[in-house]
Protein backbone atom coordinates (compact mmCIF):
# COMPACT_ATOMS: atom_id res chain seq x y z
CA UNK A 1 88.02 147.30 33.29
CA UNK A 2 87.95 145.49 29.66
CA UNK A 3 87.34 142.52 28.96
CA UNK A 4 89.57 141.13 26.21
CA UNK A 5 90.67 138.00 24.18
CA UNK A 6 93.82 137.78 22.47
CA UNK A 7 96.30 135.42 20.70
CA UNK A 8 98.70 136.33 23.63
CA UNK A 9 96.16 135.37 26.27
CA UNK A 10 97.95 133.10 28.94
CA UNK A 11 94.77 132.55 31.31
CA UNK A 12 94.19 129.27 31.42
CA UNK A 13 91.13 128.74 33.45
CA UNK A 14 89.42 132.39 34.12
CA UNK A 15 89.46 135.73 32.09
CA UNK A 16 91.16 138.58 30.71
CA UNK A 17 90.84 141.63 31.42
CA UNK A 18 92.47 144.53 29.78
CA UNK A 19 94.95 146.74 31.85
CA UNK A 20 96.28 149.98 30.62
CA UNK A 21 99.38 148.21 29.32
CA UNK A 22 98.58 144.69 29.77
CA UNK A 23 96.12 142.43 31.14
CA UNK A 24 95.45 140.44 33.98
CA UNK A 25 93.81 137.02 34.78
CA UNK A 26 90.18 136.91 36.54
CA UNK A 27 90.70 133.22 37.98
CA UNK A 28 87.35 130.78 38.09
CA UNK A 29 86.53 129.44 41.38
CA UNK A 30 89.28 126.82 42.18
CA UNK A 31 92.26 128.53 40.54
CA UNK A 32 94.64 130.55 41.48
CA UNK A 33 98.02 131.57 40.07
CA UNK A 34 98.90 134.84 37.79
CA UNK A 35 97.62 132.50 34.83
CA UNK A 36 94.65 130.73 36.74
CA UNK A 37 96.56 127.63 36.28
CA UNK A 38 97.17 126.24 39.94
CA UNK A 39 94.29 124.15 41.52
CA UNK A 40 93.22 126.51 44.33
CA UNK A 41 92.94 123.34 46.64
CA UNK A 42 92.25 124.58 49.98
CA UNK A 43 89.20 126.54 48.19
CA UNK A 44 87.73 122.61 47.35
CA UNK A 45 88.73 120.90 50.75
CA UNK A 46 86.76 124.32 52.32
CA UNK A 47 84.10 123.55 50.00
CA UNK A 48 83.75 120.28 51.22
CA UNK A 49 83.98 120.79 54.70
CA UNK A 50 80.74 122.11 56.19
CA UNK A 51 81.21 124.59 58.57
CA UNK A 52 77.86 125.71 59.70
CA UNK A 53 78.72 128.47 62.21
CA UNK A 54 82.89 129.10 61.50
CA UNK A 55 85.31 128.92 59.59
CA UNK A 56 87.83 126.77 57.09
CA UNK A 57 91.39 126.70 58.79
CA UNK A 58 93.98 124.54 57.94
CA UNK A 59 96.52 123.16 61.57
CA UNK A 60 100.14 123.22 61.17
CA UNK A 61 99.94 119.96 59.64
CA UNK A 62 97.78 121.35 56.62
CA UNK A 63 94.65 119.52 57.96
CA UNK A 64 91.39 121.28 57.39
CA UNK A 65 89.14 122.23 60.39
CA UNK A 66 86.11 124.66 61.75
CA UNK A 67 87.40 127.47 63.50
CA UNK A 68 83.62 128.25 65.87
CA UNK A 69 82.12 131.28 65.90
CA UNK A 70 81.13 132.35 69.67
CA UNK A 71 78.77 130.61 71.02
CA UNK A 72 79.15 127.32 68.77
CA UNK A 73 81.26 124.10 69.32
CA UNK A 74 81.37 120.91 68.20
CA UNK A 75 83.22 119.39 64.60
CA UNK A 76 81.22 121.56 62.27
CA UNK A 77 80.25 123.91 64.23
CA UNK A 78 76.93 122.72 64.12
CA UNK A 79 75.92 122.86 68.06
CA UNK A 80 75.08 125.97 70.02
CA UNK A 81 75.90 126.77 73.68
CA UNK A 82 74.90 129.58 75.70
CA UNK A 83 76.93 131.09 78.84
CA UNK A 84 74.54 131.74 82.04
CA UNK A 85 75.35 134.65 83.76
CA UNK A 86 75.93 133.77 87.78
CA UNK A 87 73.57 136.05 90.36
CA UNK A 88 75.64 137.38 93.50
């Protein structure tokens, strides 16, 4: 891939990069959009929202939250708990 400037460049915040008959746009972190011109919100509110053993989801309601990983609970994620296996 080529990386390319010209007067005809429409990215507005990431790169261009030569394709065989046009180009495409490289978005920076926070944009999206086939220009790189729409704020890539949920990317910031994710950002924000520390997560220390999950994941960024958003509800129904478009309301950010941590999705645990096994084994984790709590707001953030941030507190471990450990099943005990029962002896018969």
């Amino acid at each position: 891939m080529e990386r390319t400037t010209s007067e005809n460049d429409k990215c507005v915040h990431g790169s261009c990069v030569g394709t065989a008959n046009s180009y495409i746009c490289m978005c920076s972190e926070g944009y999206t959009g086939m220009y790189c011109d729409k704020k890539n919100e949920s990317s910031i509110i994710c950002r924000n929202l520390k997560c220390f053993h999950g994941q960024c989801r958003f509800s129904e309601n478009g309301e950010p939250y941590c999705e645990c990983a096994p084994n984790f609970t709590g707001e953030y994620c941030d507190k471990g708990y450990f099943h005990m296996k029962e002896n018969n």
